[in-house]
Protein backbone atom coordinates (compact mmCIF):
# COMPACT_ATOMS: atom_id res chain seq x y z
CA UNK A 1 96.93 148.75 64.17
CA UNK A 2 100.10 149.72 62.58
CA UNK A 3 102.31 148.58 65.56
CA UNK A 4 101.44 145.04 65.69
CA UNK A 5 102.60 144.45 62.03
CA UNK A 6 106.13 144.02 63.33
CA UNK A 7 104.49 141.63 66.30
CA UNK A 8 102.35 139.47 63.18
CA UNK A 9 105.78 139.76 60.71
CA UNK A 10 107.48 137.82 63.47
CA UNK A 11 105.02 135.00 64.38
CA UNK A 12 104.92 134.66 60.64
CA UNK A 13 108.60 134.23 60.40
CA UNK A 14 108.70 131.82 63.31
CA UNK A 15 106.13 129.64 62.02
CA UNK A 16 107.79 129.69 58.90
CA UNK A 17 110.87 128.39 60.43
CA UNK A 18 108.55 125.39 61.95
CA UNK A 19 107.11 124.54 58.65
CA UNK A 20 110.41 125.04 57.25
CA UNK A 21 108.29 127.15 54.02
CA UNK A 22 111.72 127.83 52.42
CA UNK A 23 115.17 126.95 52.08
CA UNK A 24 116.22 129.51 54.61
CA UNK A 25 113.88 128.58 56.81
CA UNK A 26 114.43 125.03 56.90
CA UNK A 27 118.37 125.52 57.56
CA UNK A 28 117.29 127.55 60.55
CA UNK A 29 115.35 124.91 62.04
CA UNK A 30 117.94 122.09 60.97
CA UNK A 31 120.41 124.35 62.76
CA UNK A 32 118.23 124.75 66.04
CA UNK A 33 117.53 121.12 66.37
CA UNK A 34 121.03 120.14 66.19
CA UNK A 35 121.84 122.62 68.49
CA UNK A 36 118.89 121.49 70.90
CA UNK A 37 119.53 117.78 70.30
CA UNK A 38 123.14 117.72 71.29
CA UNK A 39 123.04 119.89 74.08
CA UNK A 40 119.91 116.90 75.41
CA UNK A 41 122.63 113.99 74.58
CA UNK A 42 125.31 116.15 76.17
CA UNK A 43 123.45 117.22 79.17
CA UNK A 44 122.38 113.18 79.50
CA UNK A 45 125.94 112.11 79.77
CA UNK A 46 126.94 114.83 81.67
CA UNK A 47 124.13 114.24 84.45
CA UNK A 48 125.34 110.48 85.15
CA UNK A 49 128.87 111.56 84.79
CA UNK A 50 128.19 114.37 87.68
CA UNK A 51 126.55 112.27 89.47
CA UNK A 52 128.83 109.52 89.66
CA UNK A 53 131.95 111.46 90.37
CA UNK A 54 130.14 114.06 92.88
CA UNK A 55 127.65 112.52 95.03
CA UNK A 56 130.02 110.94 97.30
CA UNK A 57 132.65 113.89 97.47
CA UNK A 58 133.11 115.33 101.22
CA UNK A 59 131.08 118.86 101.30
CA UNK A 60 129.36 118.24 97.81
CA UNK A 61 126.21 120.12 97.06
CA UNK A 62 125.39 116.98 94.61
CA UNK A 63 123.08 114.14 96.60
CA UNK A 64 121.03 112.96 93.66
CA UNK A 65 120.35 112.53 89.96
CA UNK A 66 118.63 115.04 90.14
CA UNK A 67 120.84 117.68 91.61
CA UNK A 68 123.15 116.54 89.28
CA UNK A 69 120.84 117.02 86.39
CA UNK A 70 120.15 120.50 87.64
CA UNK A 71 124.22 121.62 88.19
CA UNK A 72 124.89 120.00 84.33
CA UNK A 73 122.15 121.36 82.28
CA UNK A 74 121.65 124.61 84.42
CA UNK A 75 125.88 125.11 83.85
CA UNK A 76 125.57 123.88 80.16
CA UNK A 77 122.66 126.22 78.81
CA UNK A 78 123.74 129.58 81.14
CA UNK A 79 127.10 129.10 82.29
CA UNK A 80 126.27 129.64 85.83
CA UNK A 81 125.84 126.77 88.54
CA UNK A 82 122.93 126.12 91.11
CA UNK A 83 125.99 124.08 92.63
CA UNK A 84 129.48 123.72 93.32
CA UNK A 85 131.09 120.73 92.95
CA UNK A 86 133.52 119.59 95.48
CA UNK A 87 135.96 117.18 93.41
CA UNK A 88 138.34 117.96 91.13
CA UNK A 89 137.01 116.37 88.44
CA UNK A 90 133.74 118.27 89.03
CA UNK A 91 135.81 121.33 88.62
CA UNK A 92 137.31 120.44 85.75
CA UNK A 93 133.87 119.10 84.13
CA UNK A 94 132.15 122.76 85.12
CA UNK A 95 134.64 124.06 82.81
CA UNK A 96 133.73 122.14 80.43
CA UNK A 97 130.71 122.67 80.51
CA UNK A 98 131.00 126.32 80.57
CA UNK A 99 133.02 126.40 76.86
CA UNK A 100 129.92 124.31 75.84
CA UNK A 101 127.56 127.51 76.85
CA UNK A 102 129.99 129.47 74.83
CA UNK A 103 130.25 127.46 71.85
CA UNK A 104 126.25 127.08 71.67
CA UNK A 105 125.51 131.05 72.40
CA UNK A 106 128.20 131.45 69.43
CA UNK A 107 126.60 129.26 67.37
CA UNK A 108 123.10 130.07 68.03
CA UNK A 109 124.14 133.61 67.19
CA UNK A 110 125.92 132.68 63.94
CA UNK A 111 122.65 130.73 62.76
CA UNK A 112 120.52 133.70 63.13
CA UNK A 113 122.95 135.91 61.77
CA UNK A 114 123.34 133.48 58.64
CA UNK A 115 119.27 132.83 58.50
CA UNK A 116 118.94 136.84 58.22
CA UNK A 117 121.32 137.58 55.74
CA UNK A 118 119.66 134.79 53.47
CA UNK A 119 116.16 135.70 54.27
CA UNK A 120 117.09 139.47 53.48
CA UNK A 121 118.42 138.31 50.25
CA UNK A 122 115.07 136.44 50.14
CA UNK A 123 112.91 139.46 50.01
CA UNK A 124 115.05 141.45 48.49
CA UNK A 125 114.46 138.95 45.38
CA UNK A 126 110.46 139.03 46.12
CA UNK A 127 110.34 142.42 46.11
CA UNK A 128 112.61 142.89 42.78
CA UNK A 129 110.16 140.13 40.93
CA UNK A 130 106.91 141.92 42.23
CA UNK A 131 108.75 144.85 41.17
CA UNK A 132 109.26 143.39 37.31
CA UNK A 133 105.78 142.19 37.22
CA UNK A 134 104.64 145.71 37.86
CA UNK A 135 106.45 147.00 35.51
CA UNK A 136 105.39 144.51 32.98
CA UNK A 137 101.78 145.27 33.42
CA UNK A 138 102.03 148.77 33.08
């Protein structure tokens, strides 16, 4: 019974974070959905901008919308391609896209880092007012 405490502490914390229950979780989320939302505008503009300068390139894996959908948003949330592309300017863009994957991994990891040094101060404050109260009714 014990070992799913951790398992229940966590779903807690993460539907905190939806609910946004307290500051710290609501910067968290606000954080997240940034994050999410311009990696969705950025993958958007980089689909039709793969698609336009790849699908006509000699020896291009890129025929569609699709496949061109699948290179940019695979190459923007992993760094890794289903595809190569055969232009220069593909190149070029798959670099791009590649410091994007870095600069959201970074900043993913600097939101977390930031939401549990905050929520650690959090419950360190909880625990110091239960802590007073205690103390008080003795």
């Amino acid at each position: 019974m014990a070992s799913h405490t951790p398992v229940r502490h966590a779903g807690r914390e993460i539907m905190a974070v939806v609910c946004a229950s307290s500051r710290t979780h609501y910067h968290l989320r606000r954080r997240i959905l940034v994050i999410l939302g311009a990696t969705a505008v950025f993958a958007a503009i980089c689909t039709v901008v793969v698609y336009l300068t790849e699908h006509g390139a000699y020896h291009t894996q890129i025929h569609s919308v699709f496949d061109a959908f699948l290179f940019s948003t695979s190459q923007l949330l992993t760094g890794s391609s289903v595809a190569n592309p055969a232009s220069n300017l593909g190149k070029v863009l798959e670099l791009v896209f590649d410091l994007w994957a870095i600069t959201v991994v970074a900043s993913l990891a600097g939101s977390f880092g930031a939401f549990f040094h905050a929520r650690g101060k959090e419950l360190n404050e909880e625990m110091e007012r239960a802590e007073h109260a205690l103390h008080r009714e003795a």
